[in-house]
C-alpha atoms as a PDB file:
ATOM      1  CA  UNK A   1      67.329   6.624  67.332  1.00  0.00           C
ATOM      2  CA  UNK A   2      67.014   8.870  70.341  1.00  0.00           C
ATOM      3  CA  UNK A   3      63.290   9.632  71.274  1.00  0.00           C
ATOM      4  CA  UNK A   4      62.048  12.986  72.360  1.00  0.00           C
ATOM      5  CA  UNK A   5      62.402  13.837  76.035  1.00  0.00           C
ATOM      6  CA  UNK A   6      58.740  13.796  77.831  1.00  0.00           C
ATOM      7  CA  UNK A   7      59.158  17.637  78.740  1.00  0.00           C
ATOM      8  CA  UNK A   8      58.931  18.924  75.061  1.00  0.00           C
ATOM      9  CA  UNK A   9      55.758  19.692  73.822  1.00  0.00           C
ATOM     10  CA  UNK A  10      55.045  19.495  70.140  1.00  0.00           C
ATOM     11  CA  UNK A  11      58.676  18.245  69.331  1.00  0.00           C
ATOM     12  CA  UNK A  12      58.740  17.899  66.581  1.00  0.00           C
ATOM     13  CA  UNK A  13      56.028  19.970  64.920  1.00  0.00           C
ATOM     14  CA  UNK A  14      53.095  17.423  63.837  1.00  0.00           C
ATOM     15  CA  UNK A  15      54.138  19.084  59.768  1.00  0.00           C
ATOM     16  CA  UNK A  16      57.163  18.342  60.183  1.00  0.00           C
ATOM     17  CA  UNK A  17      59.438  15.824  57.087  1.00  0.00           C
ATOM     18  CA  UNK A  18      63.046  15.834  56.928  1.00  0.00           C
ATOM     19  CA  UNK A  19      64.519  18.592  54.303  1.00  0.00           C
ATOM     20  CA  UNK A  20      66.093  18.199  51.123  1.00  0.00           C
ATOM     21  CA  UNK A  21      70.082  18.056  51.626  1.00  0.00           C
ATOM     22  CA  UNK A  22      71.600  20.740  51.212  1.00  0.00           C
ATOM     23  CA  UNK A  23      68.548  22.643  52.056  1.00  0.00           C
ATOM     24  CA  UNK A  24      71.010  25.575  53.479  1.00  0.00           C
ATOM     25  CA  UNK A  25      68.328  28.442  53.634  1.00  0.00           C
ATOM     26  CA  UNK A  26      69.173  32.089  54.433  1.00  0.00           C
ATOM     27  CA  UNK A  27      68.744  33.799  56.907  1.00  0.00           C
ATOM     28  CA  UNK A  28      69.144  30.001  58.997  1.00  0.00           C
ATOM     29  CA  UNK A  29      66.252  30.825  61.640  1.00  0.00           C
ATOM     30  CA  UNK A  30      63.587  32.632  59.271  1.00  0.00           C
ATOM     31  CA  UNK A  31      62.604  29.318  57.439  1.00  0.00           C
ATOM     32  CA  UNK A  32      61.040  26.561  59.452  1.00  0.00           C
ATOM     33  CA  UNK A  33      61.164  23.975  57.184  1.00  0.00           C
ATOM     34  CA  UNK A  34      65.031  24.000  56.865  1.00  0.00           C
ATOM     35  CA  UNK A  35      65.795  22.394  60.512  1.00  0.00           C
ATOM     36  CA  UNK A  36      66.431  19.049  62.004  1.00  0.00           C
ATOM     37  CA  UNK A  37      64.592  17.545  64.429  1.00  0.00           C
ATOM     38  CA  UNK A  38      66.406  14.050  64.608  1.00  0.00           C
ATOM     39  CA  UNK A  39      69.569  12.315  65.376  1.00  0.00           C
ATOM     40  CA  UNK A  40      69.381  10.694  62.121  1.00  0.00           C
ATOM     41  CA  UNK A  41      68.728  13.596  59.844  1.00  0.00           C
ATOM     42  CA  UNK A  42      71.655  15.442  62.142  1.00  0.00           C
ATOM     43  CA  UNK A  43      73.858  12.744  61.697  1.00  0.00           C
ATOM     44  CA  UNK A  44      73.029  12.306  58.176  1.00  0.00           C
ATOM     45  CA  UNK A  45      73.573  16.046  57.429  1.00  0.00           C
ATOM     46  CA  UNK A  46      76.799  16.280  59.220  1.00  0.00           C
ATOM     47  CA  UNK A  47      78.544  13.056  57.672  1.00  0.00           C
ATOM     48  CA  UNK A  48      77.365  14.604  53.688  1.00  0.00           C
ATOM     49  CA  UNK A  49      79.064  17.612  54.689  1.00  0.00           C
ATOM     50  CA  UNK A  50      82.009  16.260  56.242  1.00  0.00           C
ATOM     51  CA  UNK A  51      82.463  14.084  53.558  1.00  0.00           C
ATOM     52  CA  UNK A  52      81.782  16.629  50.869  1.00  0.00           C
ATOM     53  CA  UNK A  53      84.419  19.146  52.333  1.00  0.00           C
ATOM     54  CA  UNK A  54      86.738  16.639  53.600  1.00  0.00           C
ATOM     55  CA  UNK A  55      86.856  14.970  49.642  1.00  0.00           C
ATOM     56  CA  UNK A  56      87.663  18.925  48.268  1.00  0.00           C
ATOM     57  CA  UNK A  57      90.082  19.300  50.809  1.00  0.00           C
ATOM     58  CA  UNK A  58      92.231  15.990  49.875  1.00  0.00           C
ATOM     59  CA  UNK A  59      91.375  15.899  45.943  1.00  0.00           C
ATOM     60  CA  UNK A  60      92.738  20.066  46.556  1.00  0.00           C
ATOM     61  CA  UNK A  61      95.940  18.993  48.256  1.00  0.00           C
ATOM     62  CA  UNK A  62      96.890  15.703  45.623  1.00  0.00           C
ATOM     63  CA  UNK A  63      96.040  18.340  42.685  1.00  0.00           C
ATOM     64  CA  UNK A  64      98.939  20.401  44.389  1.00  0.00           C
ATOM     65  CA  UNK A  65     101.210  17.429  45.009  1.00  0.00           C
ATOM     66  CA  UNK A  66     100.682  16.176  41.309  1.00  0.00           C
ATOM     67  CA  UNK A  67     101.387  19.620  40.074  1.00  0.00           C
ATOM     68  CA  UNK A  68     104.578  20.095  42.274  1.00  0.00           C
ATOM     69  CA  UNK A  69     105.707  16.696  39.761  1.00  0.00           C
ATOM     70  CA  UNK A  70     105.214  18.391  36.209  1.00  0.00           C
ATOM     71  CA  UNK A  71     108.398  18.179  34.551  1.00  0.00           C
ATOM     72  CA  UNK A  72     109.846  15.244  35.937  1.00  0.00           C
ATOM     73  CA  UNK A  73     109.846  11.788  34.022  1.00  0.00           C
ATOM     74  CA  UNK A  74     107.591  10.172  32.401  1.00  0.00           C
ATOM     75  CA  UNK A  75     107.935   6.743  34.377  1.00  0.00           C
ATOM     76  CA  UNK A  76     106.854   7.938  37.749  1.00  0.00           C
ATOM     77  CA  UNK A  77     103.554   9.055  36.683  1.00  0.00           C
ATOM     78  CA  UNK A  78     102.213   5.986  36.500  1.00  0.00           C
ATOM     79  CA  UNK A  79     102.737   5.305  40.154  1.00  0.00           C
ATOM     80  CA  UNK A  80     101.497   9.359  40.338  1.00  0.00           C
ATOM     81  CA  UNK A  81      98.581   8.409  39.651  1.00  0.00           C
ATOM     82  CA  UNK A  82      97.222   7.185  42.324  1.00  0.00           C
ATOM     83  CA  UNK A  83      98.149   9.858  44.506  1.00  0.00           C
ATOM     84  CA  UNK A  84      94.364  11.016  44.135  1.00  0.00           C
ATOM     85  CA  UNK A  85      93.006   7.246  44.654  1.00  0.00           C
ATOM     86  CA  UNK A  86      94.679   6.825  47.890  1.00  0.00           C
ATOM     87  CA  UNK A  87      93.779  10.619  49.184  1.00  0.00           C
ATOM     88  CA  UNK A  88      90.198  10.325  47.973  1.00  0.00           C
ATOM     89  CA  UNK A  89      90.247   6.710  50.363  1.00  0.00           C
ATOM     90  CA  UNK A  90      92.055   8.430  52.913  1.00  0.00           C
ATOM     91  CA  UNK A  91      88.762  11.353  53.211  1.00  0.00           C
ATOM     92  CA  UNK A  92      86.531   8.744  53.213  1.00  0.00           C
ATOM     93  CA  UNK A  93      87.526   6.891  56.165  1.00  0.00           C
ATOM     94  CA  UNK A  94      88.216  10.132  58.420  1.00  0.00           C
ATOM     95  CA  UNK A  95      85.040  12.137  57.295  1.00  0.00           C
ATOM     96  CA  UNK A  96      83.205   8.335  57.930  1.00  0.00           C
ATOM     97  CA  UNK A  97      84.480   8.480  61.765  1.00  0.00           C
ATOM     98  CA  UNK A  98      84.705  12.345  62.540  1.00  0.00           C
ATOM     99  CA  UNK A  99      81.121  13.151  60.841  1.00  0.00           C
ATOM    100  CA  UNK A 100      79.633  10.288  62.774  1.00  0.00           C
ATOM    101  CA  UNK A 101      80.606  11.357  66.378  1.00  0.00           C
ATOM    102  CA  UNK A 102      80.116  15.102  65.421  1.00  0.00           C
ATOM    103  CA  UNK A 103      76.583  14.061  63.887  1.00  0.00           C
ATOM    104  CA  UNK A 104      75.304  11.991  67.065  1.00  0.00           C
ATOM    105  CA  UNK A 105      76.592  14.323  69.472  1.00  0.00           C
ATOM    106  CA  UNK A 106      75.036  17.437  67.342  1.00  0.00           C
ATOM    107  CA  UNK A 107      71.642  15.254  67.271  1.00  0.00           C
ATOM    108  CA  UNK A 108      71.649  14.328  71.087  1.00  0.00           C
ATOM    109  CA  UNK A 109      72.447  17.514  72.303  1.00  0.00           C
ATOM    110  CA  UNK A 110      69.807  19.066  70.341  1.00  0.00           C
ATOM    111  CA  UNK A 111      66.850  16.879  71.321  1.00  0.00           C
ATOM    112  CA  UNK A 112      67.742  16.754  74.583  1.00  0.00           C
ATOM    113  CA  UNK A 113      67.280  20.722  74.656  1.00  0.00           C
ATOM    114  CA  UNK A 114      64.198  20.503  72.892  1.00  0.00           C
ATOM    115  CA  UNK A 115      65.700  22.498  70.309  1.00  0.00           C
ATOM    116  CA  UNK A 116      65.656  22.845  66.327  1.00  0.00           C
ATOM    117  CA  UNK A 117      68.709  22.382  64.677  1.00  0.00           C
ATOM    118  CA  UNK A 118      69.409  24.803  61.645  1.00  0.00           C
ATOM    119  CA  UNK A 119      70.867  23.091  58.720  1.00  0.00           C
ATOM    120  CA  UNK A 120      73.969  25.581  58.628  1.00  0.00           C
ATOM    121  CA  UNK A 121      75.223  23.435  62.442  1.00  0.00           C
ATOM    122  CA  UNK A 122      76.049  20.585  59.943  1.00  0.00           C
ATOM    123  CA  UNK A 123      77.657  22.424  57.174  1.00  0.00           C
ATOM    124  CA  UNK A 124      79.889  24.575  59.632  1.00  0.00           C
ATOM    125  CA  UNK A 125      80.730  21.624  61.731  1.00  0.00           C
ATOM    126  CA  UNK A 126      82.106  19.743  58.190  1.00  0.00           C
ATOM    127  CA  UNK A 127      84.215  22.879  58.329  1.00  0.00           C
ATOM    128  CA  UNK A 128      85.053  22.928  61.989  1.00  0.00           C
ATOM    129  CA  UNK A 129      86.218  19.252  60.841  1.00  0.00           C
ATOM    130  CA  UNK A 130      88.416  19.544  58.309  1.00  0.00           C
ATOM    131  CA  UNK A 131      89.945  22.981  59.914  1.00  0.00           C
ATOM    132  CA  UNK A 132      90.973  20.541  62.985  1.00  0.00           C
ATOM    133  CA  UNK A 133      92.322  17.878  59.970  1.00  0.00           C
ATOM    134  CA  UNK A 134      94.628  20.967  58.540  1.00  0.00           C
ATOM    135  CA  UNK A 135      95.898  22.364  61.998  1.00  0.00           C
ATOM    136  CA  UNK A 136      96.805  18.446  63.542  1.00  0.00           C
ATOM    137  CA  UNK A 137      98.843  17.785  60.267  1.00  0.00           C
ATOM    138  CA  UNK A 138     101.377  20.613  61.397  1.00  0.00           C
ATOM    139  CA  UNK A 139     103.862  19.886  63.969  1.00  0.00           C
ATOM    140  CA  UNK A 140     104.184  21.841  66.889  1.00  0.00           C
ATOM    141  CA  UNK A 141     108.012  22.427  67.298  1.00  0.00           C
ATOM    142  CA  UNK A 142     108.169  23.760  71.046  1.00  0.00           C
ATOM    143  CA  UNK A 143     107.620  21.999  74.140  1.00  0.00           C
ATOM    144  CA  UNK A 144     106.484  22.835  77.251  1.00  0.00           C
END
């Protein structure tokens, strides 16, 4: 765990416990209690929220692919089945590796700048995350 640079005074407050996850309060700034003050609660936010979005996002897409199957045999959808199994894996392991790196760097940037970090950073960076997933599964027919 990173430890607080020398120049930053009262970082973090002396009242200060980690929040509740979600803990996503509105407006982000107007409620003290809702921000982050370590790598590990950073990291810890991020990865739930990439892994959260990331799991809607596959579960979404095999729902569509198991649909696009209705009225076809009966034999295949045994081996349909685990269309959702392997997807659901598949979430896992990318949400594991892209909410860890987002989730350090998001932590070390922030205490480096003696700054708090607002629980909405996490939550939009598990959407920043799966928004990169959906535009790198396209292919880019052009060239340079």
């Amino acid at each position: 765990m990173a430890s607080r640079p020398a120049n930053c005074v009262n970082y973090p407050p002396a009242d200060y416990h980690s929040p509740r996850f979600p803990s996503l309060c509105w407006p982000p700034q107007s409620h003290p209690e809702c921000a982050l003050y370590s790598v590990w609660d950073s990291w810890r936010y991020t990865l739930l929220w990439t892994l959260i979005l990331h799991a809607v996002c596959h579960l979404g897409s095999s729902g569509i692919a198991l649909c696009m199957q209705i009225g076809k045999r009966r034999s295949i959808w045994k081996y349909l089945l685990t269309i959702p199994i392997i997807y659901a894996v598949v979430a896992g392991v990318e949400a594991l590796f892209a909410g860890s790196i987002v989730g350090l760097v998001l932590g070390a940037v922030y205490i480096t700048g003696c700054y708090n970090l607002s629980t909405w950073i996490p939550f939009i960076w598990g959407w920043i995350n799966v928004l990169i997933l959906i535009v790198s599964s396209f292919t880019i027919q052009g060239g340079l």
